[in-house]
C-alpha atoms as a PDB file:
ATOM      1  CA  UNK A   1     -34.925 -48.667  11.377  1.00  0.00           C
ATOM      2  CA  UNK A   2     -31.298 -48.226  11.277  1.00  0.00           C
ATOM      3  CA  UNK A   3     -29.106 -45.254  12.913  1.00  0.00           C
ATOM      4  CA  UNK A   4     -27.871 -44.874   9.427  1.00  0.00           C
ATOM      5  CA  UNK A   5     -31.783 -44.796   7.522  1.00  0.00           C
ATOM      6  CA  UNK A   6     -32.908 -42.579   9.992  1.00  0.00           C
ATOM      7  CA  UNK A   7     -30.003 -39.966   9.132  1.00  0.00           C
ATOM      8  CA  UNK A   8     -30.558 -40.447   5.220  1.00  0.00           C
ATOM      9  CA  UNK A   9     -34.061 -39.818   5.995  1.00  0.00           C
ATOM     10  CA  UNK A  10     -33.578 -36.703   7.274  1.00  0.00           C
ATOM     11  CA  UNK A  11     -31.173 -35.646   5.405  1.00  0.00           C
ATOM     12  CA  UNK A  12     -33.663 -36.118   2.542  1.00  0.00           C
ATOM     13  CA  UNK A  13     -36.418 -33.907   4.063  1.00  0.00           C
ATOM     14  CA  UNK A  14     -33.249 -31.477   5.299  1.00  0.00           C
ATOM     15  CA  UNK A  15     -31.988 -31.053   1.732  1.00  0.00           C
ATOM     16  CA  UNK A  16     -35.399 -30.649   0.153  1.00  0.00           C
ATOM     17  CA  UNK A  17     -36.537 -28.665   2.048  1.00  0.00           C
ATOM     18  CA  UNK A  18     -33.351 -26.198   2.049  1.00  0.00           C
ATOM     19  CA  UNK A  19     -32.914 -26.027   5.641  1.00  0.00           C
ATOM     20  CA  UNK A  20     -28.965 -25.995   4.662  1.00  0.00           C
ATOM     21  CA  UNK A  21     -29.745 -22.552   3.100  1.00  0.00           C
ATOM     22  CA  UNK A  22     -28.702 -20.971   7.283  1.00  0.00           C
ATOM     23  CA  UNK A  23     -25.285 -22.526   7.080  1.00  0.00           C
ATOM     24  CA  UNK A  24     -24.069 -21.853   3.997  1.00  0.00           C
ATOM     25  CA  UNK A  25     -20.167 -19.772   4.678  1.00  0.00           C
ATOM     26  CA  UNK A  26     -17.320 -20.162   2.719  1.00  0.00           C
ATOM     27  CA  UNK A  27     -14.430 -22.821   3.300  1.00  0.00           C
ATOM     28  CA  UNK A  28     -12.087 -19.843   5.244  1.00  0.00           C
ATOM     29  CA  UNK A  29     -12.787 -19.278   9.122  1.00  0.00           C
ATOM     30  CA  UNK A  30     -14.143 -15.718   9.688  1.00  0.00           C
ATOM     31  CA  UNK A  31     -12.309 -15.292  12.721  1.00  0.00           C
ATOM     32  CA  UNK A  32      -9.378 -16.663  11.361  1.00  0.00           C
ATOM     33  CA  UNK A  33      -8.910 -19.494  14.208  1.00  0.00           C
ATOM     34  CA  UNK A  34      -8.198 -23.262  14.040  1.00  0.00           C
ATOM     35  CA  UNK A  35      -9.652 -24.711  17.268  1.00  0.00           C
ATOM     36  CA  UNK A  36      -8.624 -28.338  18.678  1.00  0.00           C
ATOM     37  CA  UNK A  37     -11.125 -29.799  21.021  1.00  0.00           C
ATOM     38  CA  UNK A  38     -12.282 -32.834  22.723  1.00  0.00           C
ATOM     39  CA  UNK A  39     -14.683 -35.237  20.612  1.00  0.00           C
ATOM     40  CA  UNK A  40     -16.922 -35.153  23.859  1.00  0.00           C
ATOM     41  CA  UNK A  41     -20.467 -35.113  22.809  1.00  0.00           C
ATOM     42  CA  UNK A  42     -21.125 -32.278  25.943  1.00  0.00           C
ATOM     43  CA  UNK A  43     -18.990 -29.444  23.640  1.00  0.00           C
ATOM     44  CA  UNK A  44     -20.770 -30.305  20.345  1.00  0.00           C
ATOM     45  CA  UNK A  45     -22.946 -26.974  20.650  1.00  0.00           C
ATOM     46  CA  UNK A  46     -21.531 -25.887  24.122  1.00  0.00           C
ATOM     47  CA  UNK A  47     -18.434 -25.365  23.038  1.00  0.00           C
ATOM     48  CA  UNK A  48     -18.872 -22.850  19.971  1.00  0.00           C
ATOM     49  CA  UNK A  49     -21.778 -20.905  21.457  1.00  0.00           C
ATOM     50  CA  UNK A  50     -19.259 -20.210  25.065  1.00  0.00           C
ATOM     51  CA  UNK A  51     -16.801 -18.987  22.658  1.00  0.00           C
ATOM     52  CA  UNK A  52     -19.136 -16.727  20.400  1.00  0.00           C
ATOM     53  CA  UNK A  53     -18.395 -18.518  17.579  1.00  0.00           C
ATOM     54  CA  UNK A  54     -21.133 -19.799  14.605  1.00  0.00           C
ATOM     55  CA  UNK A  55     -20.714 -21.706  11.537  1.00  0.00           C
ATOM     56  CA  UNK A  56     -18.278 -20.330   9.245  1.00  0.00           C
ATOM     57  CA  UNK A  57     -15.846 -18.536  12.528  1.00  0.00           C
ATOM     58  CA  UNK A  58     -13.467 -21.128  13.263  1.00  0.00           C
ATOM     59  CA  UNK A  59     -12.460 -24.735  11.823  1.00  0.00           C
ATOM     60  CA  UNK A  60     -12.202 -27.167  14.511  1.00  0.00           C
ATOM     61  CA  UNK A  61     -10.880 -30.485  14.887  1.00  0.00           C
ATOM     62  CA  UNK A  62     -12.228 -32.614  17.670  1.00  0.00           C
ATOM     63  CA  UNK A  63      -9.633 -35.246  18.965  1.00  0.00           C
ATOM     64  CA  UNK A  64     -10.215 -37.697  21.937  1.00  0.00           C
ATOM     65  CA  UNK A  65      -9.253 -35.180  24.995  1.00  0.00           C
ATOM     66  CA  UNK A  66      -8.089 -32.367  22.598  1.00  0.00           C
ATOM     67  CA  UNK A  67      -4.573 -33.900  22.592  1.00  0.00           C
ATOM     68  CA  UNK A  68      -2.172 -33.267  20.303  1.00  0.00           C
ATOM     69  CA  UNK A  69      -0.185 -36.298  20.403  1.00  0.00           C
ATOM     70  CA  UNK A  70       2.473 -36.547  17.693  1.00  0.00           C
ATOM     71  CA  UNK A  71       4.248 -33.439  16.016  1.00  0.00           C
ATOM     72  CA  UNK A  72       3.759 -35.289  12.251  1.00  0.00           C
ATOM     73  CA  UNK A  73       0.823 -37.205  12.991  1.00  0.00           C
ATOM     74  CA  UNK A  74      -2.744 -36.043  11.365  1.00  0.00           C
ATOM     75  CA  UNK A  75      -4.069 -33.782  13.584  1.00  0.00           C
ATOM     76  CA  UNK A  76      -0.898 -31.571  13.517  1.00  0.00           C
ATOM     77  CA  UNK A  77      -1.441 -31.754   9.800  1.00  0.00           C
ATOM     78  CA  UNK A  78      -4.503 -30.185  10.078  1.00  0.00           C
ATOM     79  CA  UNK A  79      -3.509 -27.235  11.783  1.00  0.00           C
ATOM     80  CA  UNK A  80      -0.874 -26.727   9.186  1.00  0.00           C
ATOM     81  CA  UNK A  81      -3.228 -26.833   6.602  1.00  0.00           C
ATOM     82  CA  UNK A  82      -5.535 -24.456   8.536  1.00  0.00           C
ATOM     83  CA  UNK A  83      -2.412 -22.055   9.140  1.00  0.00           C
ATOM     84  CA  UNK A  84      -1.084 -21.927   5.419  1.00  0.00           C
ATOM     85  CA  UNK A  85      -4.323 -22.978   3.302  1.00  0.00           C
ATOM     86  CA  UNK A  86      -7.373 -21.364   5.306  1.00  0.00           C
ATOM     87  CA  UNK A  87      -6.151 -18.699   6.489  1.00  0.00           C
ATOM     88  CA  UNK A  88      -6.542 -19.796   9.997  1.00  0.00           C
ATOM     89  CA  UNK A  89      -3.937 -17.107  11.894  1.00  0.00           C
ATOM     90  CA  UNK A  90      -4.322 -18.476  15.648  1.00  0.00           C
ATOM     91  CA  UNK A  91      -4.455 -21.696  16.959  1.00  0.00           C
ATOM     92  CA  UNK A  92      -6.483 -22.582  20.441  1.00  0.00           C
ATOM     93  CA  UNK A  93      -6.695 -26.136  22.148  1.00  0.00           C
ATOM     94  CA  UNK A  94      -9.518 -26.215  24.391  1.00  0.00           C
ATOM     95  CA  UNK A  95      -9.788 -29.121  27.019  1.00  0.00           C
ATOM     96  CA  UNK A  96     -12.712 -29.817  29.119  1.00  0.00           C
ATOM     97  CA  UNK A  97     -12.948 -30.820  32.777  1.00  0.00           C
ATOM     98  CA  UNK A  98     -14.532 -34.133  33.131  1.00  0.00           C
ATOM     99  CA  UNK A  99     -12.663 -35.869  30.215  1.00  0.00           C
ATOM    100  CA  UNK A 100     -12.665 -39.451  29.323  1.00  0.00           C
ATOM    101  CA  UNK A 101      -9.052 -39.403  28.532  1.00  0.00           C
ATOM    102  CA  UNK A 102      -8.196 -38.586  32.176  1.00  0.00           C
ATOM    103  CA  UNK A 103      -9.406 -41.960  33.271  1.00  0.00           C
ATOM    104  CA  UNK A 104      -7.968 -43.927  30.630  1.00  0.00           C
ATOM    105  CA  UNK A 105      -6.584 -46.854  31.570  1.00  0.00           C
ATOM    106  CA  UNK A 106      -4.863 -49.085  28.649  1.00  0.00           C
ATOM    107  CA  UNK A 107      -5.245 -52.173  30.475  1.00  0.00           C
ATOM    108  CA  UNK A 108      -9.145 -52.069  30.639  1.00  0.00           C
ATOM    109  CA  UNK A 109      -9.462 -50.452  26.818  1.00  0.00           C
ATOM    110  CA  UNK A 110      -7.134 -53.626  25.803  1.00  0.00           C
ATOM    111  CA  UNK A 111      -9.934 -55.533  27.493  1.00  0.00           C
ATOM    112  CA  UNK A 112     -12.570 -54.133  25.987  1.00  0.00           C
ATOM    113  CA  UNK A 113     -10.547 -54.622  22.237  1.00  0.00           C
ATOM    114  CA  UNK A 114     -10.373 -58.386  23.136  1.00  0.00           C
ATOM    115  CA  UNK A 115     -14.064 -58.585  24.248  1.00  0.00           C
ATOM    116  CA  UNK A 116     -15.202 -57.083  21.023  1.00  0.00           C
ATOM    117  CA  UNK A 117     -13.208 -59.840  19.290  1.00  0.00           C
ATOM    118  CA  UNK A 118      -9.605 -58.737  18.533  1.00  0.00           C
ATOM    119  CA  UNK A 119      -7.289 -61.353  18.892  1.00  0.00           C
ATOM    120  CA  UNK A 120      -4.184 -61.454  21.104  1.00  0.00           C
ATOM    121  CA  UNK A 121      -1.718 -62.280  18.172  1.00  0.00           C
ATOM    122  CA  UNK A 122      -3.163 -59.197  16.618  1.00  0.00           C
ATOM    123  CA  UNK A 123      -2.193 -56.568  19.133  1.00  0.00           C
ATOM    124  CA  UNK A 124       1.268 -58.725  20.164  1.00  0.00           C
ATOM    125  CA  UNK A 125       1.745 -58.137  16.268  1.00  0.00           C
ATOM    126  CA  UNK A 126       1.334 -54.025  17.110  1.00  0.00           C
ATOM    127  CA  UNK A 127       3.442 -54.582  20.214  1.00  0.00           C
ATOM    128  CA  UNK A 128       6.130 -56.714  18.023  1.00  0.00           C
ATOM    129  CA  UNK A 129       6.258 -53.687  15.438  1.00  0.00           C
ATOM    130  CA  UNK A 130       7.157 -51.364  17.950  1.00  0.00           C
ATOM    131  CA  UNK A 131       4.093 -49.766  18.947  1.00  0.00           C
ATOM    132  CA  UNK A 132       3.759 -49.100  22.848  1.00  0.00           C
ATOM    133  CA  UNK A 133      -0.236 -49.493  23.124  1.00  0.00           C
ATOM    134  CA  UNK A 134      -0.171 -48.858  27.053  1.00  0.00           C
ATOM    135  CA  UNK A 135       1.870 -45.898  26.212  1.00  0.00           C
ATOM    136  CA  UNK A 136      -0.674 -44.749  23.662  1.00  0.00           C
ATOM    137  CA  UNK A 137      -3.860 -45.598  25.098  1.00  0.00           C
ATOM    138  CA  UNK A 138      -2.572 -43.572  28.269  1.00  0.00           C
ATOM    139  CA  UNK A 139      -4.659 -41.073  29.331  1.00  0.00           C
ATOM    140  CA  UNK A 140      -3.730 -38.383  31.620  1.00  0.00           C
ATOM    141  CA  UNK A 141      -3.949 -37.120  35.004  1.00  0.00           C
ATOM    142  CA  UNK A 142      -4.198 -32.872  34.314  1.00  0.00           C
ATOM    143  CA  UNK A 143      -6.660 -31.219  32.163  1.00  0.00           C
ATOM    144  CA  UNK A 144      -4.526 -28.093  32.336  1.00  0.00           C
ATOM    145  CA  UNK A 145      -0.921 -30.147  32.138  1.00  0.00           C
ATOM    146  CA  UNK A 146      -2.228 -32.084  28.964  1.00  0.00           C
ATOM    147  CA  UNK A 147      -3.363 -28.791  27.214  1.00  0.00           C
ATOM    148  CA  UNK A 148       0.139 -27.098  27.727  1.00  0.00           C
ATOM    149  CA  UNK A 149       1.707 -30.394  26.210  1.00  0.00           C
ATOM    150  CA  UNK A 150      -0.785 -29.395  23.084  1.00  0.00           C
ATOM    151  CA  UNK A 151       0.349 -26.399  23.222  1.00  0.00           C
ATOM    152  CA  UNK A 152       4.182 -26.645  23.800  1.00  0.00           C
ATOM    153  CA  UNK A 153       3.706 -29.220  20.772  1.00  0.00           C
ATOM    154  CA  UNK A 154       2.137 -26.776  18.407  1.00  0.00           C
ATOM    155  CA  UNK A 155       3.885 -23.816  18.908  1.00  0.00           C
ATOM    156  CA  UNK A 156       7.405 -25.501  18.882  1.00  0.00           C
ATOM    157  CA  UNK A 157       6.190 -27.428  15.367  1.00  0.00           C
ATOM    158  CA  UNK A 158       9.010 -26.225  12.812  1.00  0.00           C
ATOM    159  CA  UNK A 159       6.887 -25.599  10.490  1.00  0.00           C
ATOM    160  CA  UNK A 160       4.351 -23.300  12.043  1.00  0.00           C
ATOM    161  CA  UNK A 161       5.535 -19.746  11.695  1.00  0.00           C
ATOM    162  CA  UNK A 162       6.395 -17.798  15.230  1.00  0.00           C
ATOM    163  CA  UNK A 163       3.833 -15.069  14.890  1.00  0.00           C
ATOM    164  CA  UNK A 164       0.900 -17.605  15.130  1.00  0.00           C
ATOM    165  CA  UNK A 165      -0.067 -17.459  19.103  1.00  0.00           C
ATOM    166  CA  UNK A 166      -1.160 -20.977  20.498  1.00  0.00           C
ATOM    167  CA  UNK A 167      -3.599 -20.150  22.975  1.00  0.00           C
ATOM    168  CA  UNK A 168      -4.510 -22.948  25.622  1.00  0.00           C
ATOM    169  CA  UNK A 169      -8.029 -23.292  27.209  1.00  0.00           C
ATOM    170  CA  UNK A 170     -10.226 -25.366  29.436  1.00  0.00           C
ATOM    171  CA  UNK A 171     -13.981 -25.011  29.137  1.00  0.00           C
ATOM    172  CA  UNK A 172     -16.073 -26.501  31.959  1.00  0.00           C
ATOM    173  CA  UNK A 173     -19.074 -29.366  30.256  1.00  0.00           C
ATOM    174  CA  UNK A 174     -21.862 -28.402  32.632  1.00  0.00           C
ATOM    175  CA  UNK A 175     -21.772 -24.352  32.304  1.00  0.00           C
ATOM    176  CA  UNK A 176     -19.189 -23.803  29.685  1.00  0.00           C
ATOM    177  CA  UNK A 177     -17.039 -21.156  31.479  1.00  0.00           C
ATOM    178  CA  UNK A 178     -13.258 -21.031  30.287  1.00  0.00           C
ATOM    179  CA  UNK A 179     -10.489 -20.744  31.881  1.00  0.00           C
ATOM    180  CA  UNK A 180      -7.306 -20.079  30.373  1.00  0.00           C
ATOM    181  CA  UNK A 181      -4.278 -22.011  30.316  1.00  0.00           C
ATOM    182  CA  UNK A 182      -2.077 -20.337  28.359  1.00  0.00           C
ATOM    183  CA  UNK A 183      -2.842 -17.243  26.442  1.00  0.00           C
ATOM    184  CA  UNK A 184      -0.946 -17.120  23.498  1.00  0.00           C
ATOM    185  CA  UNK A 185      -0.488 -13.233  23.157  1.00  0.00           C
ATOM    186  CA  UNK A 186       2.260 -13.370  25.714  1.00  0.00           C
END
């Protein structure tokens, strides 16, 4: 059986049998917080439980190695949207130790594209329209440096008012103790 039929399967027996009933919250964030985090599979339930948070606190959006990469590109978006639509009133970008990103090499991830059957006149057509791919498949070599980029990034967005603090945090994958970064109060 497929990944995909044994999730609609499930999802079946979830929904008759009401199990969704313990989740239901409303579309605002309790706590009032928009968190960005890695997509690592190691913070799906670590990462809300070390923070005290349960369904309803806090949107999150999960983003490989929590990076906020582009002032106008879609994740920035979403904290805007957070900020002015969902009454999200803090922001908090939480890296992880451990992270795929920092051993992210754009050479072997341009291998891997080929091997899975992209062709070579495809990405020279990226690389002919301007688009650096070694510069964006770059990973990076500082947990704590690439979460103050995210954070110098968010809090210097024009459009996110100057009272919002932009908190900066690392969580460890294995115990989930934080440390922070930059703490957004000051």
């Amino acid at each position: 059986m497929s990944l995909l039929n044994n999730i609609l399967e499930y999802n079946k027996e979830f929904v008759e049998t009401k199990e969704y009933e313990k989740y239901q919250t409303t579309k605002l964030p309790n706590k009032r917080m928009v968190i960005v985090t890695c997509m690592d599979t190691r913070l799906i339930e670590l990462l809300p439980k070390a923070m005290n948070m349960k369904n309803g606190d806090v949107k999150i959006l999960k983003v490989a190695g929590a990076v906020v990469s582009h002032p106008f590109g879609s994740v920035m978006r979403s904290i805007l949207v957070a900020v002015y639509d969902l009454n999200a009133d803090e922001v908090c970008i939480v890296g992880h130790h451990d992270c795929g990103m920092s051993a992210l090499n754009s050479d072997a991830i341009l291998e891997k594209i080929k091997d899975r059957g992209v062709t070579q006149a495809r990405i020279d057509t990226l690389k002919y329209s301007g688009i650096d791919l070694d510069k964006w498949f770059k990973g990076f070599s500082s947990v704590e440096d690439s979460v103050r980029h995210s954070v110098e990034m968010v809090e210097n967005h024009p459009l996110l008012p100057e009272e919002v603090p932009v908190h900066g945090l690392v969580i460890n994958p294995e115990t989930g103790k934080l440390d922070v970064v930059v703490n957004g109060y000051k």
